[in-house]
Every structure is written in C-alpha cells, then in structure tokens.
N, C-alpha and C. Protein backbone atom coordinates (compact mmCIF):
# COMPACT_ATOMS: atom_id res chain seq x y z
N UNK A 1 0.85 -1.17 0.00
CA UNK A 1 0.00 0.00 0.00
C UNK A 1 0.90 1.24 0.00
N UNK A 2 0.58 2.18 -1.01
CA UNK A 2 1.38 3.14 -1.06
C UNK A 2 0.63 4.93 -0.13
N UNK A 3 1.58 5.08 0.45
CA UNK A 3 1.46 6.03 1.71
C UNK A 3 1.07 7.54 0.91
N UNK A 4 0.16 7.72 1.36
CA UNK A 4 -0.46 9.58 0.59
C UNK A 4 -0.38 10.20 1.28
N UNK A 5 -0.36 10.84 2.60
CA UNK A 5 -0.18 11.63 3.34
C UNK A 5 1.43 11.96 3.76
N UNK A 6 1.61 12.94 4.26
CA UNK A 6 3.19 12.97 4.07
C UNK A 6 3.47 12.56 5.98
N UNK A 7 4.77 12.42 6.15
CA UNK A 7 4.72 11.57 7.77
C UNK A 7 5.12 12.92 8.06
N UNK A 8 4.77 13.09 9.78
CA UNK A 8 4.72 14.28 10.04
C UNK A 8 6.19 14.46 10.78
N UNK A 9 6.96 15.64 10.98
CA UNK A 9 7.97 15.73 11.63
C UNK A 9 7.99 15.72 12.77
N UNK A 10 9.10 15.52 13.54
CA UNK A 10 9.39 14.95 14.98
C UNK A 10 9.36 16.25 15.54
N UNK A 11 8.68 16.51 16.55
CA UNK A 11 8.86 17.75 17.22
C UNK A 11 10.09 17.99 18.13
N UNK A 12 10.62 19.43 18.36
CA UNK A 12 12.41 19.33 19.14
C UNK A 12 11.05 20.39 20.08
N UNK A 13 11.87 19.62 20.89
CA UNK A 13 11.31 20.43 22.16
C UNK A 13 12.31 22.21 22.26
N UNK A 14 11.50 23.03 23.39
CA UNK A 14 12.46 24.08 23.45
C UNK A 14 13.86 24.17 24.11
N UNK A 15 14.33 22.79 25.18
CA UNK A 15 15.09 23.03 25.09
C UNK A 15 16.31 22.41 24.49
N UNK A 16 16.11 21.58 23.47
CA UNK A 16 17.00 21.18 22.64
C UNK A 16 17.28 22.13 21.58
N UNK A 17 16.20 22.61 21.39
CA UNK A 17 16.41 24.16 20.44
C UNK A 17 17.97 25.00 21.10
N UNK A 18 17.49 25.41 22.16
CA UNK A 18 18.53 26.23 22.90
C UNK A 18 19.84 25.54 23.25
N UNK A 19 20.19 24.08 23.33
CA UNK A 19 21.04 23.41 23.66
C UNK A 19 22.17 23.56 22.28
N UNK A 20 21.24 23.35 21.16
CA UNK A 20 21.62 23.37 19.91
C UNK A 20 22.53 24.83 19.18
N UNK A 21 22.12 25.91 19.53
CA UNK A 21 22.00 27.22 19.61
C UNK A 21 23.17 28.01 20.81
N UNK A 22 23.50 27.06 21.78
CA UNK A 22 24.47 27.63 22.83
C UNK A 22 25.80 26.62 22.31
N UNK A 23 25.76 25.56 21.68
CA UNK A 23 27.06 25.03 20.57
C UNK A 23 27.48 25.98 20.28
N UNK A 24 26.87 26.53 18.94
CA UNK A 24 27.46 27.31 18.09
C UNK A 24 27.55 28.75 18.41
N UNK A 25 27.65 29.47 20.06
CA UNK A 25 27.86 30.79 20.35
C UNK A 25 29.67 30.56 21.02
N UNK A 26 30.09 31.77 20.69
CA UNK A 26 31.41 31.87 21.22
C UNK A 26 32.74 31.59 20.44
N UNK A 27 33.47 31.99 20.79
CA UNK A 27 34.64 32.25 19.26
C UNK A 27 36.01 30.97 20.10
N UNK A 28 35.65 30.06 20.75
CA UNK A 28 36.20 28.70 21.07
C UNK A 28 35.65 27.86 19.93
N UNK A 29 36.55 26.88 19.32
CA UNK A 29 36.17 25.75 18.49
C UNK A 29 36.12 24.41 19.14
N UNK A 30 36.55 24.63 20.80
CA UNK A 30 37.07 23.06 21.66
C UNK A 30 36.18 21.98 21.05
N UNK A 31 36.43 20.78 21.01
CA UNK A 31 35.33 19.60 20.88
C UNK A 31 34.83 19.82 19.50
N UNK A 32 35.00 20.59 18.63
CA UNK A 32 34.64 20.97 16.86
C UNK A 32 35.27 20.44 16.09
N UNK A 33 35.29 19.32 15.51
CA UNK A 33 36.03 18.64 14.14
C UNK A 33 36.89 17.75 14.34
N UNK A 34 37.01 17.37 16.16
CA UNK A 34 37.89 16.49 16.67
C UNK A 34 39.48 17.16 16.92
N UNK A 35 40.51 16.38 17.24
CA UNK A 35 41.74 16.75 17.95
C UNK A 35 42.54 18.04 17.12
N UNK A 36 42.69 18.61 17.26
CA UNK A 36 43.34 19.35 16.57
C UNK A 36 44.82 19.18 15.89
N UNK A 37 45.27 19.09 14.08
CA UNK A 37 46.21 18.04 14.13
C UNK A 37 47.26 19.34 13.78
N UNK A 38 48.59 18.76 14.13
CA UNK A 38 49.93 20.02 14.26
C UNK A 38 50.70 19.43 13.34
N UNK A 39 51.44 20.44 12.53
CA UNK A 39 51.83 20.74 11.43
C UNK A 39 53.80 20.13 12.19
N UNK A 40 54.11 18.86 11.83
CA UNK A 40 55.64 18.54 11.96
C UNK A 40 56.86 18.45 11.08
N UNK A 41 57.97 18.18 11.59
CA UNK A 41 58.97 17.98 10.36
C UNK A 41 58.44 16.29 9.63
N UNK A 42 58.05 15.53 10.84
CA UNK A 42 57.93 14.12 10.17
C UNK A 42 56.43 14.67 9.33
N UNK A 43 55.45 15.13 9.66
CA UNK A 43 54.68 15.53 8.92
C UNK A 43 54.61 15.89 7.50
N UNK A 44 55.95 16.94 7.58
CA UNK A 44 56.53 17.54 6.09
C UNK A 44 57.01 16.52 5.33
N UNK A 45 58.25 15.63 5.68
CA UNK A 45 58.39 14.32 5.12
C UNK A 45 57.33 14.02 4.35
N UNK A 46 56.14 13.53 5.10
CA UNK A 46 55.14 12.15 4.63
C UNK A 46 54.88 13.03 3.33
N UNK A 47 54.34 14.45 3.25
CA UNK A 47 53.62 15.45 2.28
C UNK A 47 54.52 15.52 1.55
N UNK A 48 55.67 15.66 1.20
CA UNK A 48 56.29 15.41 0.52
C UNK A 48 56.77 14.07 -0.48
N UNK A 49 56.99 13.08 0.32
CA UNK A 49 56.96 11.65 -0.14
C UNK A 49 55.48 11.46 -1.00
N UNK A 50 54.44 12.10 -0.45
CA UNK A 50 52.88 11.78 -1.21
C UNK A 50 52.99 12.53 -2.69
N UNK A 51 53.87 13.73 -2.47
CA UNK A 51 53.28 14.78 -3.45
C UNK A 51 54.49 13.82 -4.69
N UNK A 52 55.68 13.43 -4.05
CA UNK A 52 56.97 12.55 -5.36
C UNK A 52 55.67 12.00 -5.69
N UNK A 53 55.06 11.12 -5.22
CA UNK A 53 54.05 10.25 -6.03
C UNK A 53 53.02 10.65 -6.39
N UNK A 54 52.57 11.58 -6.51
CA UNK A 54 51.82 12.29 -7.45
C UNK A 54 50.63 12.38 -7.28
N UNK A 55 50.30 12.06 -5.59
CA UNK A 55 49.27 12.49 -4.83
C UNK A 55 48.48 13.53 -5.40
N UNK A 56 47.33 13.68 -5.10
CA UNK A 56 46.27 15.07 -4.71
C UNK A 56 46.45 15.62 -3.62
N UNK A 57 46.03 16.90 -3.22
CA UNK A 57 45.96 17.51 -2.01
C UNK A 57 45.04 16.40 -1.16
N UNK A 58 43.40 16.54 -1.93
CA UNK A 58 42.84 15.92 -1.31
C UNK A 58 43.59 14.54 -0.24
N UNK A 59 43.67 13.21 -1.49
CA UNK A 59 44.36 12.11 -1.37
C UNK A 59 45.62 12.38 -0.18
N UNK A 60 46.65 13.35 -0.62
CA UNK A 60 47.13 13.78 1.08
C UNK A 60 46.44 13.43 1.93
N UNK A 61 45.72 14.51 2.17
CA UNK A 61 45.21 14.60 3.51
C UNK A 61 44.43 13.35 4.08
N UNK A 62 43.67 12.84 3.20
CA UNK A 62 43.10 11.18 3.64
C UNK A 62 44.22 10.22 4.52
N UNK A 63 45.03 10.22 3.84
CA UNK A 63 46.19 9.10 3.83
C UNK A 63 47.33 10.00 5.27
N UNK A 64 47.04 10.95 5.59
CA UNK A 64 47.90 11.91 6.99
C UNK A 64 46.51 11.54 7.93
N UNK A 65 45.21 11.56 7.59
CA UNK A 65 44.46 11.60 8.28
C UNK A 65 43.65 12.83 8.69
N UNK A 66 44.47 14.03 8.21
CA UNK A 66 43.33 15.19 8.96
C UNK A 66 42.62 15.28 7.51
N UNK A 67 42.28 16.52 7.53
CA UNK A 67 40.87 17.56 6.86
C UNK A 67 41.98 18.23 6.00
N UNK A 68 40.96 18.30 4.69
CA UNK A 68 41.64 19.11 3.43
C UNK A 68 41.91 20.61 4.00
N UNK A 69 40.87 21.46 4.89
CA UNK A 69 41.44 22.11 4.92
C UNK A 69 42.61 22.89 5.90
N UNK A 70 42.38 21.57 7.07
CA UNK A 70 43.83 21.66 7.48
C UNK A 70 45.61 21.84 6.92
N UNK A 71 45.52 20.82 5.70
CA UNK A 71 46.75 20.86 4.92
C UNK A 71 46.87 22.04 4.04
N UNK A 72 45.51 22.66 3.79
CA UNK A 72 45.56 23.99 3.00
C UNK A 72 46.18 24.81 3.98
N UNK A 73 45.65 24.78 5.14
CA UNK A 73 45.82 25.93 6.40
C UNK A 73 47.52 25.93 6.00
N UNK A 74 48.34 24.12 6.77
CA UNK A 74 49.45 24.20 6.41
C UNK A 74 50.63 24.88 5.11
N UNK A 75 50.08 24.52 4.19
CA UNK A 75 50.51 25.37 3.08
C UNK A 75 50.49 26.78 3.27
N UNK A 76 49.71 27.18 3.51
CA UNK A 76 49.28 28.72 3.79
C UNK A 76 50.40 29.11 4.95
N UNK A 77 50.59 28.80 5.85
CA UNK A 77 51.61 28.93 6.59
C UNK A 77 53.10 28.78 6.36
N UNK A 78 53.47 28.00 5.85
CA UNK A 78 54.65 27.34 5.15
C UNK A 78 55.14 27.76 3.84
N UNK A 79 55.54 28.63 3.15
CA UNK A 79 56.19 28.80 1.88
C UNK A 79 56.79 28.01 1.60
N UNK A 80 57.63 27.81 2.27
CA UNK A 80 58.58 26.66 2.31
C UNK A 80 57.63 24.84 1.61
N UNK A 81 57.07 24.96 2.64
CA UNK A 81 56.47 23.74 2.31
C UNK A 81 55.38 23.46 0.40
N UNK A 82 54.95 24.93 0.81
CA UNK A 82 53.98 25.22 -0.81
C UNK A 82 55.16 25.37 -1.69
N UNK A 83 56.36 25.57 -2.14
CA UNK A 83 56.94 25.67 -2.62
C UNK A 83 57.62 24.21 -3.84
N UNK A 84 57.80 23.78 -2.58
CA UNK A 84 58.30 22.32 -2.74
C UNK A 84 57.15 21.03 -3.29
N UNK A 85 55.94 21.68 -3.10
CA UNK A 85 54.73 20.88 -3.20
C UNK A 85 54.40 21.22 -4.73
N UNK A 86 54.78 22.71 -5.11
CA UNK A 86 54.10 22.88 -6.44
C UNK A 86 55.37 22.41 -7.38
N UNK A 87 56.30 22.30 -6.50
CA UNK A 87 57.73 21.74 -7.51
C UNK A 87 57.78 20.03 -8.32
N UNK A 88 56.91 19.82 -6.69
CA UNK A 88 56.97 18.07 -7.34
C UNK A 88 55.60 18.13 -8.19
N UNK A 89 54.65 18.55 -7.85
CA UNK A 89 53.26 18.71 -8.64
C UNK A 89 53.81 19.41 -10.64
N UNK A 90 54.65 20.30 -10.70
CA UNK A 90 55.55 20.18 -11.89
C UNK A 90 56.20 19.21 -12.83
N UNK A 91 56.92 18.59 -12.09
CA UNK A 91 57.63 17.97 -12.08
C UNK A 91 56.64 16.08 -12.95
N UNK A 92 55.38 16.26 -11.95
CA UNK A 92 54.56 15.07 -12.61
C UNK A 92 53.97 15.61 -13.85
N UNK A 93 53.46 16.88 -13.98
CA UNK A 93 53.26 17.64 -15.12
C UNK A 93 54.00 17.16 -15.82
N UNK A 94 54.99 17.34 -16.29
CA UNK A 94 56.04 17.58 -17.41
C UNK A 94 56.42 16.08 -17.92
N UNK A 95 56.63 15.51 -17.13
CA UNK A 95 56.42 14.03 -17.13
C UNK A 95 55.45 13.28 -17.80
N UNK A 96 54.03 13.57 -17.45
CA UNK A 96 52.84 13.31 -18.23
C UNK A 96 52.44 13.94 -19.65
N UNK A 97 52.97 15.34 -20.02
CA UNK A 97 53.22 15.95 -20.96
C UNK A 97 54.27 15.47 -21.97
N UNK A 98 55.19 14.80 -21.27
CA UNK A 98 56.45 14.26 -22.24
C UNK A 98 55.61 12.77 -22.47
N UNK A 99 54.89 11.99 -21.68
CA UNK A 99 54.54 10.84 -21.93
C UNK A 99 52.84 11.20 -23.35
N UNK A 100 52.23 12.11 -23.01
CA UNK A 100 51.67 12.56 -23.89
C UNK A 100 52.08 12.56 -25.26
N UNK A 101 52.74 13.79 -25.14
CA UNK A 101 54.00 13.69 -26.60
C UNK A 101 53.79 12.51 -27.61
N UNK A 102 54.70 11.39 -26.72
CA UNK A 102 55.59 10.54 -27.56
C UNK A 102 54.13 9.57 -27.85
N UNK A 103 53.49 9.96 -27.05
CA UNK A 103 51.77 8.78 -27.21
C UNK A 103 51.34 9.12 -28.89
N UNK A 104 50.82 10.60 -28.72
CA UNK A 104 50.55 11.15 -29.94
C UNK A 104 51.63 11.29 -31.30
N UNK A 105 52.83 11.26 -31.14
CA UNK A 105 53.92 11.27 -32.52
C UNK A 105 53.87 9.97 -32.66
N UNK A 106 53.93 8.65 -31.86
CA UNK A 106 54.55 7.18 -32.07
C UNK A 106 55.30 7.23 -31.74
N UNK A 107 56.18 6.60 -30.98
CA UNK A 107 57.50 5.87 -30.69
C UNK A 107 58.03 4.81 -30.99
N UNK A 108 59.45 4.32 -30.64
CA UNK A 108 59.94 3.06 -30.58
C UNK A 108 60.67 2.87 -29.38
N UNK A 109 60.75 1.63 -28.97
CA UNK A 109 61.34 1.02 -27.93
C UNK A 109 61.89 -0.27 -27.60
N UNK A 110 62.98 -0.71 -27.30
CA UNK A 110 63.68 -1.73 -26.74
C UNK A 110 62.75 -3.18 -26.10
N UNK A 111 62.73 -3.53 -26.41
CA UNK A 111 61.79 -4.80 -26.10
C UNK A 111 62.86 -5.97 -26.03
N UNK A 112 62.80 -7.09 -24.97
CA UNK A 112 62.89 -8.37 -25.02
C UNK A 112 61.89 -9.42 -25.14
N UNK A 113 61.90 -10.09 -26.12
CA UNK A 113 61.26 -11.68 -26.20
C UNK A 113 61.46 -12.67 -26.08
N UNK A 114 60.83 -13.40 -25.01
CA UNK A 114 61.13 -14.54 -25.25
C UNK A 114 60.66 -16.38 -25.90
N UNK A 115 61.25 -16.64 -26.26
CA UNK A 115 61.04 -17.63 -26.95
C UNK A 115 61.74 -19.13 -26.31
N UNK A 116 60.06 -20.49 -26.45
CA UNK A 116 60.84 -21.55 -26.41
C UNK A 116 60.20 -22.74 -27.37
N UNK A 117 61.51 -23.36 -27.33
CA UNK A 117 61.37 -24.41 -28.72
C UNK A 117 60.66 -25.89 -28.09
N UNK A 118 60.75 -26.32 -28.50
CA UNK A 118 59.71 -28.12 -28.30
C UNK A 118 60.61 -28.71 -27.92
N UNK A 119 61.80 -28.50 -27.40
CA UNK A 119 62.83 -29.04 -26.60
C UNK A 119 63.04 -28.80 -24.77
N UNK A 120 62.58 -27.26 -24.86
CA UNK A 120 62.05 -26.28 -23.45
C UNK A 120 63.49 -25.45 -23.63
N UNK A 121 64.08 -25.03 -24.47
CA UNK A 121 65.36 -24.31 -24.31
C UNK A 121 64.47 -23.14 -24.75
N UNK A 122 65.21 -22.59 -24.05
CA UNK A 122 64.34 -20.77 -23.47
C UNK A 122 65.75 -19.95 -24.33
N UNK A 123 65.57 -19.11 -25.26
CA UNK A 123 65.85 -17.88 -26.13
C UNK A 123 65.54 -16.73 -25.78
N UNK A 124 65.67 -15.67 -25.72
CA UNK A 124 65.69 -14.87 -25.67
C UNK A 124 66.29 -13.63 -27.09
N UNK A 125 65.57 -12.60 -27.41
CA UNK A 125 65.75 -11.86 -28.59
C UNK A 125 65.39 -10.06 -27.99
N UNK A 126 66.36 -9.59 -28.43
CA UNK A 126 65.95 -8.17 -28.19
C UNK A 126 65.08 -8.01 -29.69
N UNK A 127 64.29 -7.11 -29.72
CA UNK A 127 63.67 -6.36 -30.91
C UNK A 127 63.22 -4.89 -30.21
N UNK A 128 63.04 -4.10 -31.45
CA UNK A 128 62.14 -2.84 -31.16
C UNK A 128 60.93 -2.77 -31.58
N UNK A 129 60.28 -2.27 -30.64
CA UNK A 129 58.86 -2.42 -30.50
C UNK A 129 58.44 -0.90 -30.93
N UNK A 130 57.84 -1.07 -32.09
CA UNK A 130 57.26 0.33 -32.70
C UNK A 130 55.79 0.27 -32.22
N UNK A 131 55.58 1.68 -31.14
CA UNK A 131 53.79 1.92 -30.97
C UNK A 131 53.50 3.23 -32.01
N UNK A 132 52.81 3.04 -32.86
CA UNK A 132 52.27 4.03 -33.99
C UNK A 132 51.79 5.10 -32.95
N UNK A 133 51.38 6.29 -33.67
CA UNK A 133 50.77 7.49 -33.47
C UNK A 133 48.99 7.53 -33.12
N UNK A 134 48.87 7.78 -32.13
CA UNK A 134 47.75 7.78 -31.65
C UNK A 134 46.72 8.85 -31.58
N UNK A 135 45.73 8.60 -32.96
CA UNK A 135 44.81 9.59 -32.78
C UNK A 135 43.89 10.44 -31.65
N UNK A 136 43.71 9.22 -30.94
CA UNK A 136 43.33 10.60 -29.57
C UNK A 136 44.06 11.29 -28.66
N UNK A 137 44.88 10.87 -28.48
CA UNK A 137 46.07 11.76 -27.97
C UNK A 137 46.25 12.80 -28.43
N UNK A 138 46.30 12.75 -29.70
CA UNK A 138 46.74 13.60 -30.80
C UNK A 138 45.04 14.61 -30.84
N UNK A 139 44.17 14.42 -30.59
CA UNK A 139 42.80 15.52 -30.52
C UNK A 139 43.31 15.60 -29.15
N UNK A 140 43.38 15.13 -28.05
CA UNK A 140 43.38 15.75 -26.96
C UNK A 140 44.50 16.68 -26.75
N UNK A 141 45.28 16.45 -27.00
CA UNK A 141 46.44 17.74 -27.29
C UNK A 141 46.38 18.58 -27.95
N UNK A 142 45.90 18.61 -29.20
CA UNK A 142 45.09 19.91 -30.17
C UNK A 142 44.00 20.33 -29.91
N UNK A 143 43.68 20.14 -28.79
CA UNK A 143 42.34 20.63 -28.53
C UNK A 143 42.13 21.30 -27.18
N UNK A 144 43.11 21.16 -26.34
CA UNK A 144 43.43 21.57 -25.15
C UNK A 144 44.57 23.00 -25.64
N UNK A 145 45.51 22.54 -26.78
CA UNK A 145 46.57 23.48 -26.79
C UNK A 145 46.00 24.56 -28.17
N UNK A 146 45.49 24.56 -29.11
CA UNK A 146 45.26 25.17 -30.18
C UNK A 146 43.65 25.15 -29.90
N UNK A 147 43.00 25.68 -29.01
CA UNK A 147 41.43 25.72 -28.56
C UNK A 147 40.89 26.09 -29.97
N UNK A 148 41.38 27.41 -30.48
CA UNK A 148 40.45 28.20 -31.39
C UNK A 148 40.45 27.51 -32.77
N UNK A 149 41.23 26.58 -33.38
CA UNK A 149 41.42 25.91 -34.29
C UNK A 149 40.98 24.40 -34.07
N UNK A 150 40.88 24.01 -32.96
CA UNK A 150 40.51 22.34 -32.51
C UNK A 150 39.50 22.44 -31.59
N UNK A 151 38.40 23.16 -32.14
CA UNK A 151 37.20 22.91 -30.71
C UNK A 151 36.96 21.93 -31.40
N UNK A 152 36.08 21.27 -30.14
CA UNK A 152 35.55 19.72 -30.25
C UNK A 152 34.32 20.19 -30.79
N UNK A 153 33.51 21.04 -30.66
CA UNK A 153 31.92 21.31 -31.15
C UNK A 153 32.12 23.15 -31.90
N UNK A 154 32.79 22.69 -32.72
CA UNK A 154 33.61 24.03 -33.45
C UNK A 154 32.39 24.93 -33.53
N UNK A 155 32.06 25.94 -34.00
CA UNK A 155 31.03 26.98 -34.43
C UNK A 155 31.37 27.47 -35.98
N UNK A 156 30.61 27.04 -37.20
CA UNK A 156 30.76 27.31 -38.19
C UNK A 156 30.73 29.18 -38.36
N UNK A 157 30.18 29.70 -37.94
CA UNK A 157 29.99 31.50 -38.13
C UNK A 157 28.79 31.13 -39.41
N UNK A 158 27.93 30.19 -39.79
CA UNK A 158 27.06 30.47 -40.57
C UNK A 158 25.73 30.39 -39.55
N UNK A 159 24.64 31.50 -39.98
CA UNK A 159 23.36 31.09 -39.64
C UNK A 159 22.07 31.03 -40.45
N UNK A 160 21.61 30.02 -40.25
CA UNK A 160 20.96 28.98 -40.85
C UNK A 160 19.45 29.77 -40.82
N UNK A 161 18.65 30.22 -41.50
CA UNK A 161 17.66 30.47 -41.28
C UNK A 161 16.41 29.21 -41.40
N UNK A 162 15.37 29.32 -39.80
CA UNK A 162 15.14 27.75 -39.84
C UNK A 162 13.42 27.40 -40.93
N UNK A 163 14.04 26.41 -41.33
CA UNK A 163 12.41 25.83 -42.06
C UNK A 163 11.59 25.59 -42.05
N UNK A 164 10.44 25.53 -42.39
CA UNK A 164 9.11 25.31 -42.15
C UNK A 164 8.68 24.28 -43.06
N UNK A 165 8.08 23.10 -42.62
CA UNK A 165 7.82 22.06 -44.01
C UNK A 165 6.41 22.37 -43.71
N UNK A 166 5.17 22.03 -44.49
CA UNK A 166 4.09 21.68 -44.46
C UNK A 166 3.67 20.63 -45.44
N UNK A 167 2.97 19.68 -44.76
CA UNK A 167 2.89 18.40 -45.66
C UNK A 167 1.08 18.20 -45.34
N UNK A 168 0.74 17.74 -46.38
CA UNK A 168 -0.76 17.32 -46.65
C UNK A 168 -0.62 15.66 -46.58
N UNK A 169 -1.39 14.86 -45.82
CA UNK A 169 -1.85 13.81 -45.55
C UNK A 169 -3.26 13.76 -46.97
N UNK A 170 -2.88 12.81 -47.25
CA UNK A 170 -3.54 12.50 -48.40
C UNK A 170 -3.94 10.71 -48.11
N UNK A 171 -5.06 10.67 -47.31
CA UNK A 171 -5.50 9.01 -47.45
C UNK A 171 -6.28 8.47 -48.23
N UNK A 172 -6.98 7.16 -48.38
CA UNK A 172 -7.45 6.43 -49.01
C UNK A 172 -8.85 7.20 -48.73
N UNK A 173 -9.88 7.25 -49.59
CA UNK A 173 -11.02 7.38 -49.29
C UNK A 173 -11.90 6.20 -48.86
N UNK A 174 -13.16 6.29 -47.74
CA UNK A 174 -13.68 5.23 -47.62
C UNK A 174 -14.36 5.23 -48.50
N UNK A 175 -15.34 3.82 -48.92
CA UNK A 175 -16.20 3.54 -49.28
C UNK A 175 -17.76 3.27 -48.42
C-alpha cells in the first residue's frame, strides 16, 4: 500500500532548540572537528613523499588523516612547504606531458622476447617495439593546446535560417 499523506515531523522540544543554539555561540572551536592536528617535520616528510608520487591535495590529507582544509591551512603557513609541493606537482606535469608527446607522434622502444622451442630451451631476442601514433592523444592535445582551431563542437559562423515544411496527408477514401 502506497502512503499519501506525508509523515509528520518529529517535534524538538524548546530546550533542545537552545542546547543546539548555545554550541554554536562563542569564538572557542574546543570539541569541533575532533583533535586538533599540528603541522611537523615528520609531517613535512610524509607530504612530501605523497606529493613525489603524485598524490592530490585531497588524497594527502586522507592518507595523513586530517581535513583538506587543514593541509591547506598548512601550506598557507609554510612557503617553504607550498613551494616544494608545487615543484613536485611540476615535475609530474612535465612528465605526463612528455609521456603525452611521444603517445601522440609514435615511438619506438627496446623490447625483449622470449622464446621456447619443443625441446624447453628458453631464447631470448631483443627487438624494437614500434607503438604508432595515436589519434586521440593527438585531438586531446590539439584541442586543449590550439582551442580556437581544434574545438571539439567548433562553431561554423554560418546562420541557418530555420524551415518550415508543411505536408498534406492524403489518405485512401472510404467507401
């Protein structure tokens, strides 16, 4: 059986109202968001070690345990520390940009194979391994870097004035 009337809300008495209401007065945060976490050298370490690997801020802060915007707070405090954070955050940039690149031109590369015969003697062969040029790579890079020439939903500059069909239905007559 499906319910038509809507269920009615729980009434808060008045003084849970006011209980609720004397929380949030006063410029103390005690007991608000849990322990309060402090900014260390082993601290700096870990944020650092996260950011070589190419962490998120977010992902940081999960994996330290506090609140995103605790580690912002930190940064904000620290030059030092924001410094070094946007260096390695570069650093994966340029990296992914060079791996981009060579995605979209094709490359070649050093490969080992191995091979065995109906005897079980194991061979081994270097060859180079050619990966061709990859068309989406190749739009996603022209299209991110040359916007005005590679939009994805380009704009012709023509306008179309729109049509009107009218059509007559023409059926069988009865008898």
């Amino acid at each position: 059986m499906i319910r038509t009337t809507p269920i009615p809300k729980k009434k808060v008495s008045v003084k849970e109202t006011k209980k609720v209401k004397a929380k949030g007065k006063g410029k103390s945060r005690k007991g608000v968001g849990g322990p309060k976490s402090t900014y260390s050298e082993e601290k700096r370490k870990q944020i650092l070690l996260l950011t070589a690997e190419g962490l998120t801020d977010e992902k940081i802060a999960k994996v330290l345990g506090i609140s995103y915007p605790t580690l912002w707070s930190w940064k904000k405090n620290n030059p030092e520390l924001l410094n070094t954070i946007k260096e390695n955050k570069e650093l994966w940039d340029q990296q992914i940009v060079r791996s981009l690149k060579a995605r979209a031109l094709g490359y070649s590369c050093p490969e080992i194979k191995v091979f065995c015969n109906h005897r079980g003697e194991i061979t081994t062969k270097e060859v180079i391994k050619h990966y061709p040029p990859d068309p989406t790579s190749m739009i996603f890079w022209l299209s991110n870097r040359q916007r005005e020439n590679w939009k994805r939903n380009a704009e012709t500059g023509t306008v179309t004035e729109p049509v009107s069909l009218v059509m007559d239905y023409v059926g069988k007559e009865k008898k």
